[in-house]
PDB file of N, CA and C in Angstrom:
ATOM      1  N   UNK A   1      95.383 104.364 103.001  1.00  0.00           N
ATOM      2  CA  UNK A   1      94.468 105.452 103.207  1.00  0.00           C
ATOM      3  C   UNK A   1      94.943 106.261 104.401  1.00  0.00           C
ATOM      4  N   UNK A   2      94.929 107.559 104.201  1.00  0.00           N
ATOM      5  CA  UNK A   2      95.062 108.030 105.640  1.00  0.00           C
ATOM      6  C   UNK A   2      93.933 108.697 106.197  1.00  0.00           C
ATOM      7  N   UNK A   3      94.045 109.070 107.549  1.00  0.00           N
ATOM      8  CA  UNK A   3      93.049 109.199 108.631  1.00  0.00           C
ATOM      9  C   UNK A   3      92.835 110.646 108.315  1.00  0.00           C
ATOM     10  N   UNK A   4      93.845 111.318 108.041  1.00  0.00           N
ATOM     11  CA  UNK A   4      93.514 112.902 107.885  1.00  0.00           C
ATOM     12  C   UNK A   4      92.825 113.480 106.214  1.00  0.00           C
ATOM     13  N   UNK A   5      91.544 112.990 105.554  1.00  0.00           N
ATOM     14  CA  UNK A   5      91.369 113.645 104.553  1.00  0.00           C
ATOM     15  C   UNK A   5      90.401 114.592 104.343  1.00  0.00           C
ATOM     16  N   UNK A   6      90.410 115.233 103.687  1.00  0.00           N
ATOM     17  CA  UNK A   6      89.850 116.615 103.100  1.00  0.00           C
ATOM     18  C   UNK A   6      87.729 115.664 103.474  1.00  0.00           C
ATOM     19  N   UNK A   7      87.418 116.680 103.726  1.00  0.00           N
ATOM     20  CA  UNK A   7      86.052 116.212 103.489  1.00  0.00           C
ATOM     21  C   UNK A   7      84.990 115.094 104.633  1.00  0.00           C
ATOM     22  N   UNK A   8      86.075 114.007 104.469  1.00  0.00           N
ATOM     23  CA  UNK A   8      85.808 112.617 104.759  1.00  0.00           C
ATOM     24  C   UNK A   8      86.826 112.284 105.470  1.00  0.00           C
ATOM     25  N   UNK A   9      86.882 112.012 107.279  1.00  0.00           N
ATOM     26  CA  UNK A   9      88.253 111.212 107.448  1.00  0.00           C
ATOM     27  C   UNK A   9      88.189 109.691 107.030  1.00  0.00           C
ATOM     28  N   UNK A  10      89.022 109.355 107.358  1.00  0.00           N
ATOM     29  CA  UNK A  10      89.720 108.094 106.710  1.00  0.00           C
ATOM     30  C   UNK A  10      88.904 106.702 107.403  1.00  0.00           C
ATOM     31  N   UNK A  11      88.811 106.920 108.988  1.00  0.00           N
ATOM     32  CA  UNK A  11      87.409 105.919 109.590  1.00  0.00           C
ATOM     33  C   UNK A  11      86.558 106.446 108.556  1.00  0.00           C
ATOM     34  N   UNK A  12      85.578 107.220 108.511  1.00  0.00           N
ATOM     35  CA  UNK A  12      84.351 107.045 108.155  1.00  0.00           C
ATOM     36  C   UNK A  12      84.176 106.508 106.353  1.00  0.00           C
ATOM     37  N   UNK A  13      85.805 106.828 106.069  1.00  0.00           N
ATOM     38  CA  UNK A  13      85.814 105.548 104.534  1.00  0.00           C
ATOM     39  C   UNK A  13      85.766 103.997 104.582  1.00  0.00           C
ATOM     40  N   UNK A  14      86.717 104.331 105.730  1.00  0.00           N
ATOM     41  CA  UNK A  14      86.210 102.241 106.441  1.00  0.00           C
ATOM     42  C   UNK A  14      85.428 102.084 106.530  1.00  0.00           C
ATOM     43  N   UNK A  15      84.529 102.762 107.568  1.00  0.00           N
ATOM     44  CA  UNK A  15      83.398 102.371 107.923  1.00  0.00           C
ATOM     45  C   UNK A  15      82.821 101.589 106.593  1.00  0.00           C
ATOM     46  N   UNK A  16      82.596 102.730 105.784  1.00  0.00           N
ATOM     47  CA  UNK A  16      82.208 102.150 104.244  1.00  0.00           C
ATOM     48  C   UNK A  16      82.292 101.356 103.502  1.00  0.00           C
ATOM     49  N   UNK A  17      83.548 101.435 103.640  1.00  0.00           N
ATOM     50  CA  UNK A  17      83.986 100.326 102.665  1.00  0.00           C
ATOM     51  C   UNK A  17      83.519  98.843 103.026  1.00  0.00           C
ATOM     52  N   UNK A  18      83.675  99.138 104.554  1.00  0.00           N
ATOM     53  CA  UNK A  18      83.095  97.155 105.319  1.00  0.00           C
ATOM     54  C   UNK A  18      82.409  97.618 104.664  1.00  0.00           C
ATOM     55  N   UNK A  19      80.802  98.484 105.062  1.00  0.00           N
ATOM     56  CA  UNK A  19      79.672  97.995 105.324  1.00  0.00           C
ATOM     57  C   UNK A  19      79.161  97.680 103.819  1.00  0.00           C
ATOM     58  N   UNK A  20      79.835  97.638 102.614  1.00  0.00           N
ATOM     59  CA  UNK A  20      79.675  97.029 101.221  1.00  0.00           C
ATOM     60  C   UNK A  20      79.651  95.946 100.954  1.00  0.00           C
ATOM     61  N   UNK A  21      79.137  95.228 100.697  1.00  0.00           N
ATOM     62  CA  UNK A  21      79.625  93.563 100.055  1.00  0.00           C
ATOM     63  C   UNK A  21      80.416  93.714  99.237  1.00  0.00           C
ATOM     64  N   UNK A  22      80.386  94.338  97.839  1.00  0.00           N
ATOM     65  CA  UNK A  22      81.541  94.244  96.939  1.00  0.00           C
ATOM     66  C   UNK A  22      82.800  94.859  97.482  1.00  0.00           C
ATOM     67  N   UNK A  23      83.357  96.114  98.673  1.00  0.00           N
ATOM     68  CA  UNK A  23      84.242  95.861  98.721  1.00  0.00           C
ATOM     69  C   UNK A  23      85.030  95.666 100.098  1.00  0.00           C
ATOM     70  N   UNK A  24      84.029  94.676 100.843  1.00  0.00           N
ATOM     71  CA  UNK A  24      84.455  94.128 102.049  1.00  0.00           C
ATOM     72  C   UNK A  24      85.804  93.528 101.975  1.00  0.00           C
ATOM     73  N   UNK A  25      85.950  92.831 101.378  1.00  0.00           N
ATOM     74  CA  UNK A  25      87.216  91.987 101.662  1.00  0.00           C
ATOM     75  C   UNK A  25      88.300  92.891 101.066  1.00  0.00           C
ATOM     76  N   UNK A  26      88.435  94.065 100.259  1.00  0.00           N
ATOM     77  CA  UNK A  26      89.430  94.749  99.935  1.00  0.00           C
ATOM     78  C   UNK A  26      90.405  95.049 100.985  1.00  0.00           C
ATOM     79  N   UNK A  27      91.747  94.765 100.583  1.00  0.00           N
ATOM     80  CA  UNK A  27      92.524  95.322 101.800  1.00  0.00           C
ATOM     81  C   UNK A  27      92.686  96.932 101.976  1.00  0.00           C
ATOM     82  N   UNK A  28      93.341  97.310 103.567  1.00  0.00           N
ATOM     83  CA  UNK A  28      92.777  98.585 103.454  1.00  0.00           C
ATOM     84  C   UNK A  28      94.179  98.287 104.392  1.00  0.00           C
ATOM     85  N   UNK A  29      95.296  99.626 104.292  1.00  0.00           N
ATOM     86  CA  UNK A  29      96.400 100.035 104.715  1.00  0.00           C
ATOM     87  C   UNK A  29      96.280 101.212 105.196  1.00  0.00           C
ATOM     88  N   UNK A  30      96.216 101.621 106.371  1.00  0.00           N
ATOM     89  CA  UNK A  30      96.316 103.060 106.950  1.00  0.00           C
ATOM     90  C   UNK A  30      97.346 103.411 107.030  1.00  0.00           C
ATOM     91  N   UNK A  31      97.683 104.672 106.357  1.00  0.00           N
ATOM     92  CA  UNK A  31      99.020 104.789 106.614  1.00  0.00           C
ATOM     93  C   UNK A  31      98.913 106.534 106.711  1.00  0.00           C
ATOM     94  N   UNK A  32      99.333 106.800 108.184  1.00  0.00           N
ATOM     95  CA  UNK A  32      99.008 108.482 108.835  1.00  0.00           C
ATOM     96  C   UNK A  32     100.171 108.660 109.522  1.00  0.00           C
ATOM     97  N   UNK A  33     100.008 110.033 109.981  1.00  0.00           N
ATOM     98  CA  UNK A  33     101.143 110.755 110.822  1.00  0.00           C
ATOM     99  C   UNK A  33     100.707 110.551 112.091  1.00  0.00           C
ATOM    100  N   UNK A  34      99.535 110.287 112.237  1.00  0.00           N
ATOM    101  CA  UNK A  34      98.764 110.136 113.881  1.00  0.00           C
ATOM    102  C   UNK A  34      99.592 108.623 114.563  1.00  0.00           C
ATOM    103  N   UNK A  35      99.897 109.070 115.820  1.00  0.00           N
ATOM    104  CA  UNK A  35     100.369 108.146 116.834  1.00  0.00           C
ATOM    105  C   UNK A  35      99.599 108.384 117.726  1.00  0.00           C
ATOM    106  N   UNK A  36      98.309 108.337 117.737  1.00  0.00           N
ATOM    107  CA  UNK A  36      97.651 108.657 118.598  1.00  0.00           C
ATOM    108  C   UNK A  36      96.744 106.615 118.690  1.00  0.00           C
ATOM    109  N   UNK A  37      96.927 106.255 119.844  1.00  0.00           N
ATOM    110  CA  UNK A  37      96.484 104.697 120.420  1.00  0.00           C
ATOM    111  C   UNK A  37      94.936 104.609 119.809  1.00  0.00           C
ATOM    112  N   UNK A  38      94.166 105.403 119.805  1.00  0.00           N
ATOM    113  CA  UNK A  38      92.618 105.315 119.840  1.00  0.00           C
ATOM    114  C   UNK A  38      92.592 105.134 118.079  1.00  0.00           C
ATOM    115  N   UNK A  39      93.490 106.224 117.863  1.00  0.00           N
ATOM    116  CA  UNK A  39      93.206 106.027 115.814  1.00  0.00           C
ATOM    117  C   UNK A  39      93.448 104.400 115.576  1.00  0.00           C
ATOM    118  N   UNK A  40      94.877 104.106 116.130  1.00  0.00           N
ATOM    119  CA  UNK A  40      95.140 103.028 115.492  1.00  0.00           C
ATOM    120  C   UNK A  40      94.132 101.740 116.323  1.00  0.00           C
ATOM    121  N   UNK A  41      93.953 101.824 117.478  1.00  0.00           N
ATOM    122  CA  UNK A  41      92.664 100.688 118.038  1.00  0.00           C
ATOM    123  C   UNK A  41      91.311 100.884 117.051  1.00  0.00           C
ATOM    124  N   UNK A  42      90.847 102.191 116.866  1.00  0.00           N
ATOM    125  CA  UNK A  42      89.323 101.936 116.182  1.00  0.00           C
ATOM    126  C   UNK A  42      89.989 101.880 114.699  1.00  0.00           C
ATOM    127  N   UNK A  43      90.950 102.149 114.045  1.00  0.00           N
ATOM    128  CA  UNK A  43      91.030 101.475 112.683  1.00  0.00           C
ATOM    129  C   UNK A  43      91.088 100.221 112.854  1.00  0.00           C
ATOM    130  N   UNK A  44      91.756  99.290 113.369  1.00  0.00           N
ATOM    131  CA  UNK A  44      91.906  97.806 113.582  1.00  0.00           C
ATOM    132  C   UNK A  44      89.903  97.301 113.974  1.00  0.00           C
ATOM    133  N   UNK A  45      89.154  97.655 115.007  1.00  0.00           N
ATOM    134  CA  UNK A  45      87.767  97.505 115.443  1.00  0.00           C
ATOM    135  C   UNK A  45      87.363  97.508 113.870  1.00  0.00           C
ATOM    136  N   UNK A  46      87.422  98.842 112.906  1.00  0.00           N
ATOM    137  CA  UNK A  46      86.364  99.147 111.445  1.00  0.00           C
ATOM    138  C   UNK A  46      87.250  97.977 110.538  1.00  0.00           C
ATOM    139  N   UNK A  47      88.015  97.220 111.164  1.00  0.00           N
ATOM    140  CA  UNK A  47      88.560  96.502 109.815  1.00  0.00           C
ATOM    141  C   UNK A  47      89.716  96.647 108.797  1.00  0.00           C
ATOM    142  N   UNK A  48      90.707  97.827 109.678  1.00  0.00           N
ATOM    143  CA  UNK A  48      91.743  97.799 108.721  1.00  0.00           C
ATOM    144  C   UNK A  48      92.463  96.776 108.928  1.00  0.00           C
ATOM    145  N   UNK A  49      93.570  96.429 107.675  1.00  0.00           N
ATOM    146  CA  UNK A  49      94.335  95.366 107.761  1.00  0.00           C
ATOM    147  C   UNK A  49      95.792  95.521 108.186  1.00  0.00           C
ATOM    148  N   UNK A  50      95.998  96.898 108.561  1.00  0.00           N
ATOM    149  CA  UNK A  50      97.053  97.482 109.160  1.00  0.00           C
ATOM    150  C   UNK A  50      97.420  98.912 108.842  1.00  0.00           C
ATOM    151  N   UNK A  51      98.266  98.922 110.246  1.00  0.00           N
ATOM    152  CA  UNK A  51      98.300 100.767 110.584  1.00  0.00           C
ATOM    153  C   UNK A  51      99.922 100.892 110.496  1.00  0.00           C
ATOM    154  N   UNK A  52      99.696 102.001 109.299  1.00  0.00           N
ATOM    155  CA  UNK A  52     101.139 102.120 109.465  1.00  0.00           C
ATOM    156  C   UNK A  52     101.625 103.842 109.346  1.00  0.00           C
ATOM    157  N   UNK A  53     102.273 104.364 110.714  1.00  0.00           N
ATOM    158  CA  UNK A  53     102.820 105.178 110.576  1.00  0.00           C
ATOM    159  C   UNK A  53     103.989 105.784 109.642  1.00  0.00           C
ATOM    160  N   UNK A  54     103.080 106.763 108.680  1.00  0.00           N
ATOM    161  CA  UNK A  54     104.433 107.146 107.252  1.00  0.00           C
ATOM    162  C   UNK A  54     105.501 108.392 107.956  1.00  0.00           C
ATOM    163  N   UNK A  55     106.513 107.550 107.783  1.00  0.00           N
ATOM    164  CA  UNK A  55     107.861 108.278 107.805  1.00  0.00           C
ATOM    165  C   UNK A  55     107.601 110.258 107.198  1.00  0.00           C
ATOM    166  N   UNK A  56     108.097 110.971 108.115  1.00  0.00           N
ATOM    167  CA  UNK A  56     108.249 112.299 107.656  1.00  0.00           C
ATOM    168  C   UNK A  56     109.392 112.869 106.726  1.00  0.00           C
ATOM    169  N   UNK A  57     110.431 111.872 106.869  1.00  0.00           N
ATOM    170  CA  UNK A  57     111.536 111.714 105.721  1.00  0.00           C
ATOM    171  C   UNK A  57     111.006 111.506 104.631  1.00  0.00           C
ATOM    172  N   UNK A  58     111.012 112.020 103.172  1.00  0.00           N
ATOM    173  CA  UNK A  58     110.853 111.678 101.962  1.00  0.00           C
ATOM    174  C   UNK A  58     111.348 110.599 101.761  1.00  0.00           C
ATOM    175  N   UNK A  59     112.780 110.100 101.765  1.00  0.00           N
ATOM    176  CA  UNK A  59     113.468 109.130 100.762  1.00  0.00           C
ATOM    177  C   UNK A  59     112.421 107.850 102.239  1.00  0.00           C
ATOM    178  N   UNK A  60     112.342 107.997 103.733  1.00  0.00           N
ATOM    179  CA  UNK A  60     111.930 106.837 104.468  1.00  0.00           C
ATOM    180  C   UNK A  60     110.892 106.561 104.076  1.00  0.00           C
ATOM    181  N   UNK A  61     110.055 107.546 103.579  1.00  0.00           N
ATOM    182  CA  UNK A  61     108.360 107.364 103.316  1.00  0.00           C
ATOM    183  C   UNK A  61     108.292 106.545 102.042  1.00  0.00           C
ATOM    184  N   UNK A  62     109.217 106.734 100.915  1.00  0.00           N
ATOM    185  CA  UNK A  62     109.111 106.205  99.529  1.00  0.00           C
ATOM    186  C   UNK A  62     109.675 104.768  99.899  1.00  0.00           C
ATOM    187  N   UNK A  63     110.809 104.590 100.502  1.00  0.00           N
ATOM    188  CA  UNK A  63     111.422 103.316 101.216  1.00  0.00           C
ATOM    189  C   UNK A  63     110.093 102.392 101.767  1.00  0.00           C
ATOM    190  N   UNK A  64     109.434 102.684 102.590  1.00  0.00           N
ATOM    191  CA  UNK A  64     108.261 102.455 103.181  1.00  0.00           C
ATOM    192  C   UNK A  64     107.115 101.923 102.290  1.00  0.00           C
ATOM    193  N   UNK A  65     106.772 102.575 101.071  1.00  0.00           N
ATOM    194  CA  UNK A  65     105.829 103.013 100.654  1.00  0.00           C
ATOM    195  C   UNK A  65     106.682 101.379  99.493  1.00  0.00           C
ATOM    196  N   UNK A  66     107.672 101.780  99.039  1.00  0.00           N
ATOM    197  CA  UNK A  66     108.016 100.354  98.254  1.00  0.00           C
ATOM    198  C   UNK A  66     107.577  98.896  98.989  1.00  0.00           C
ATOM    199  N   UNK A  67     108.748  98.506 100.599  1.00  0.00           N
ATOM    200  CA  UNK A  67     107.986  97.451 100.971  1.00  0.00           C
ATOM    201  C   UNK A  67     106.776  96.848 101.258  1.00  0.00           C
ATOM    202  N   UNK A  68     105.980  98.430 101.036  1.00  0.00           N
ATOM    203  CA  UNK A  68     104.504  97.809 101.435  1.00  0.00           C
ATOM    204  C   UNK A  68     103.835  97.271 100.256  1.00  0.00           C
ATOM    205  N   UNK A  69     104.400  97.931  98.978  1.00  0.00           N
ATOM    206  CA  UNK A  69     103.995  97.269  97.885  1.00  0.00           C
ATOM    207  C   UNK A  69     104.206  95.436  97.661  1.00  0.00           C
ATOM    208  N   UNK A  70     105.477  95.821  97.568  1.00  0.00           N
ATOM    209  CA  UNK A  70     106.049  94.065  98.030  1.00  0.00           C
ATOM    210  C   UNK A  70     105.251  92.897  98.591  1.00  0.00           C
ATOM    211  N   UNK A  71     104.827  93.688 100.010  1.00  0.00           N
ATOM    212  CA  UNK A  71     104.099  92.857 100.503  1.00  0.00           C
ATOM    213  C   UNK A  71     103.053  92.744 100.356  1.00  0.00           C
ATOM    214  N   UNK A  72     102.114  93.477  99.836  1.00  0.00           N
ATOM    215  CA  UNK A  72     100.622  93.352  99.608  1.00  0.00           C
ATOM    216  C   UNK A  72     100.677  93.128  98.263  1.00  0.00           C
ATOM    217  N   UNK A  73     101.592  92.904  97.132  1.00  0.00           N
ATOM    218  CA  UNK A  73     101.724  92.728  95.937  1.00  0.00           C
ATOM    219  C   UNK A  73     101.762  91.400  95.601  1.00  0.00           C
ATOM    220  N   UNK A  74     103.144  90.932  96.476  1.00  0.00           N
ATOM    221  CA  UNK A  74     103.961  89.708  96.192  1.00  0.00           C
ATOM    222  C   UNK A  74     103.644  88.835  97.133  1.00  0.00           C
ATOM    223  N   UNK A  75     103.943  89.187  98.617  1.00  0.00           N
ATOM    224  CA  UNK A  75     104.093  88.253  99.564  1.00  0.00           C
ATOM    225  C   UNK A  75     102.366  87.896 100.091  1.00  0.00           C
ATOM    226  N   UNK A  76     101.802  88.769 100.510  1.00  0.00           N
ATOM    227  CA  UNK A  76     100.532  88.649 100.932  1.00  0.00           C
ATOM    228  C   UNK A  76      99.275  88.064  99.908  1.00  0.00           C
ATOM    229  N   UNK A  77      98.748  86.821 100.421  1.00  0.00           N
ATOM    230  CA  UNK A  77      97.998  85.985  99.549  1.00  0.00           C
ATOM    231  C   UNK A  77      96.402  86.332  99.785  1.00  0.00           C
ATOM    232  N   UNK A  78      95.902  87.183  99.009  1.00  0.00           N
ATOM    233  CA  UNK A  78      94.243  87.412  99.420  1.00  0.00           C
ATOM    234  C   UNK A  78      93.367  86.915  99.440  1.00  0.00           C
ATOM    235  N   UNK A  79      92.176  86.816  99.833  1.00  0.00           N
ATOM    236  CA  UNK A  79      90.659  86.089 100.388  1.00  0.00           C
ATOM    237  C   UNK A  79      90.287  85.693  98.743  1.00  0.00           C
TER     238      UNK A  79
END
């Protein structure tokens, strides 16, 4: 999810998403252009499961965007 969306930023979808029972335990991947300390501290506080700054390179971002599959696909074992 990223932090910058149309409408709704990307905290106040966390926020949400915890405060659900059905989809509390969903994992939640931030993945923004913001390097800003406070985004990535209060996403970690609302419950993300990690912050990840996306590459401004196309081919780094798709590179990126594969291992994360990997790992939340293959390697990472859920609740």
């Amino acid at each position: 999810m990223d932090l910058k969306m149309p409408r709704m930023d990307g905290l106040e979808v966390l926020k949400r998403i915890r405060s659900e029972v059905k989809t509390k335990l969903i994992p939640v991947v931030i993945l923004t252009t913001s390097n800003e300390d406070k985004d990535r501290i209060e996403s970690y506080k609302l419950g993300a499961n990690s912050y990840i700054r996306k590459p401004v390179d196309f081919k780094q971002f798709a590179e990126a965007v594969k291992q994360l599959g990997a790992y939340w696909l293959v390697i990472n074992e859920a609740p």
